[in-house]
C-alpha atoms as a PDB file:
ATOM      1  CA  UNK A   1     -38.335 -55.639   7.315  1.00  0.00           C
ATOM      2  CA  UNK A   2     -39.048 -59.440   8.059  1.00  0.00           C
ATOM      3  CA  UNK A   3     -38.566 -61.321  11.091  1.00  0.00           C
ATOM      4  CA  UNK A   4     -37.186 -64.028   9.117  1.00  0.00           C
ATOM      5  CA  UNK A   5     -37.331 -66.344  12.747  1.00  0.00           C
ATOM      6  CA  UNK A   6     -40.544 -65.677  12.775  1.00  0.00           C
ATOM      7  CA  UNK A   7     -41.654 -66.981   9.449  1.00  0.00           C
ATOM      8  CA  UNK A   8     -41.981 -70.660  10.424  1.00  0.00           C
ATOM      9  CA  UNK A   9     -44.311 -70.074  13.599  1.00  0.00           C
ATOM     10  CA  UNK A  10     -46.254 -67.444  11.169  1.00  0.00           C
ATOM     11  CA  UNK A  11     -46.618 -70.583   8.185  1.00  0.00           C
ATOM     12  CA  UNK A  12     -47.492 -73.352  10.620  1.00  0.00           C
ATOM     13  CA  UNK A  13     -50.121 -71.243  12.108  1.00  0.00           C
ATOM     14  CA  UNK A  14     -52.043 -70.553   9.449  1.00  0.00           C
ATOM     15  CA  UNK A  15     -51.495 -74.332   8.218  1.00  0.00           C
ATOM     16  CA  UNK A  16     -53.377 -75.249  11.372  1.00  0.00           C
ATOM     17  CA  UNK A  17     -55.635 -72.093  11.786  1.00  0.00           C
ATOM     18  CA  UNK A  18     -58.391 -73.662   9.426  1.00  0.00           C
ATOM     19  CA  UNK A  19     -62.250 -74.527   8.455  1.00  0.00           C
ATOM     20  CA  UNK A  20     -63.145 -77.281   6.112  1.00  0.00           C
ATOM     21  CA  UNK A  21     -65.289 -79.474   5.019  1.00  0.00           C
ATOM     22  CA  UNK A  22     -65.001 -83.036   3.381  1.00  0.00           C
ATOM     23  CA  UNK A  23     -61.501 -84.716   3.119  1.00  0.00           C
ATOM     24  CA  UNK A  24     -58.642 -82.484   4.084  1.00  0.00           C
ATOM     25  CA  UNK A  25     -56.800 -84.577   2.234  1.00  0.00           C
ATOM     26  CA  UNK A  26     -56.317 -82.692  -0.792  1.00  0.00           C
ATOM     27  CA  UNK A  27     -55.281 -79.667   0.920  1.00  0.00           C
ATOM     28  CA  UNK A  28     -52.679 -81.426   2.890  1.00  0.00           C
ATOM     29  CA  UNK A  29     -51.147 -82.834  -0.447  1.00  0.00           C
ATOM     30  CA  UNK A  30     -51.144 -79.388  -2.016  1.00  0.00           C
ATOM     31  CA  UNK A  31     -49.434 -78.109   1.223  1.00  0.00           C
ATOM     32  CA  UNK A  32     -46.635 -81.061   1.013  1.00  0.00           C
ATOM     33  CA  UNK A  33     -46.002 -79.972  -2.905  1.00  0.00           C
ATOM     34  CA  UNK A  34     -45.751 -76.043  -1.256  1.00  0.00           C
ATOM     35  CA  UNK A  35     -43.641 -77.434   1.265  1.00  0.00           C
ATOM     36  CA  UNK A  36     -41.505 -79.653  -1.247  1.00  0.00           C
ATOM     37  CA  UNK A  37     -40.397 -76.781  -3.006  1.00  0.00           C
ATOM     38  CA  UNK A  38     -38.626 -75.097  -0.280  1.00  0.00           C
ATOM     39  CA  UNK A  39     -36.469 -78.489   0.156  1.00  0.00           C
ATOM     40  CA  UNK A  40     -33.808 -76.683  -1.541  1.00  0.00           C
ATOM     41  CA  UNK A  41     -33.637 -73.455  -0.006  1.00  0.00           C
ATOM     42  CA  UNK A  42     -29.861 -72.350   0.716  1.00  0.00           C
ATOM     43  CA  UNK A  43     -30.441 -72.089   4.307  1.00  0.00           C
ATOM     44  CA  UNK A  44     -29.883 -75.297   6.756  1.00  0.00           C
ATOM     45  CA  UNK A  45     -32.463 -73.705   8.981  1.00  0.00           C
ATOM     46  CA  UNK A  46     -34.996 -73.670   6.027  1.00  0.00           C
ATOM     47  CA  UNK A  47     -34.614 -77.234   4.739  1.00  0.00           C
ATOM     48  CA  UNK A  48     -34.145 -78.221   8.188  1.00  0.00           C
ATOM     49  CA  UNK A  49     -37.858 -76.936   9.300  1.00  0.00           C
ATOM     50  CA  UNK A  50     -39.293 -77.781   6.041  1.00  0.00           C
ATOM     51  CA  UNK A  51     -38.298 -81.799   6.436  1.00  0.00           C
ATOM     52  CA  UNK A  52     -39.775 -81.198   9.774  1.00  0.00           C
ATOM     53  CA  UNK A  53     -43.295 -79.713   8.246  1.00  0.00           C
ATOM     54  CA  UNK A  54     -43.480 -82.135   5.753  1.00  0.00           C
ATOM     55  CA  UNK A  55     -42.857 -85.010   7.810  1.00  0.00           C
ATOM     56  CA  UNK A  56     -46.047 -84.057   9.998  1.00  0.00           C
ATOM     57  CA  UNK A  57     -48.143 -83.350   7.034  1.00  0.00           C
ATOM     58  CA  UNK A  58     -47.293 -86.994   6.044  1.00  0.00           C
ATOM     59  CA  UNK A  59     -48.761 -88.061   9.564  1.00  0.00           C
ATOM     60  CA  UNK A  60     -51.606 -85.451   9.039  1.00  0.00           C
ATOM     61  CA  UNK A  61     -52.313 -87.172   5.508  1.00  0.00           C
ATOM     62  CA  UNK A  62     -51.840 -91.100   6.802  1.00  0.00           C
ATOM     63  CA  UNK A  63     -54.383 -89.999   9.636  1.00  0.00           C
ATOM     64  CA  UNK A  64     -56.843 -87.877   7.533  1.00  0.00           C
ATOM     65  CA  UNK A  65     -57.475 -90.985   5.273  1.00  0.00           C
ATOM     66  CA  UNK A  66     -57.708 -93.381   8.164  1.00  0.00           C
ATOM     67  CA  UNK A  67     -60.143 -90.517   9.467  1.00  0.00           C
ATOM     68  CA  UNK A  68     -62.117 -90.776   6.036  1.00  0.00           C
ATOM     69  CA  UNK A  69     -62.084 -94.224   5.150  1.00  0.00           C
ATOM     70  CA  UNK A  70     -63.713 -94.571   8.828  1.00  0.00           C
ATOM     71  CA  UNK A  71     -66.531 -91.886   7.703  1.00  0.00           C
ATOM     72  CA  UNK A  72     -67.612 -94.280   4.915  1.00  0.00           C
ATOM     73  CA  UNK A  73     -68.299 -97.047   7.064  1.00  0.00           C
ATOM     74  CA  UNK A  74     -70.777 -94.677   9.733  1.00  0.00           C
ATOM     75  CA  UNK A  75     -74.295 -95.100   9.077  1.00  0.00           C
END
């Protein structure tokens, strides 16, 4: 059986458990659309952590093309 309380912690740490390389842009928008889809989910506790996740992916995203438009300018 699942630990359904332990689903969240489980998600977010493979969201941040992670090697790239280039932009991690695109992968953070494909996680937001992931995440969107869950913004109905029947539980508060759901939508409630979801808002939450998608909310820092939006930071992750703004910073992650601040980070990459700063990469174009080093020599």
């Amino acid at each position: 059986m699942i630990d359904v309380k332990s689903v969240p912690a489980a998600i977010s740490a493979n969201r941040y458990a992670r090697r790239y390389t280039g932009s991690l842009v695109p992968i953070l928008e494909k996680e937001k659309e992931a995440l969107e889809s869950l913004l109905n989910n029947e539980k508060l506790s759901v939508r409630r952590w979801v808002a939450d996740e998608i909310e820092r992916t939006e930071q992750e995203i703004a910073s992650e093309k601040q980070r990459d438009a700063e990469e174009t300018f080093r020599p």
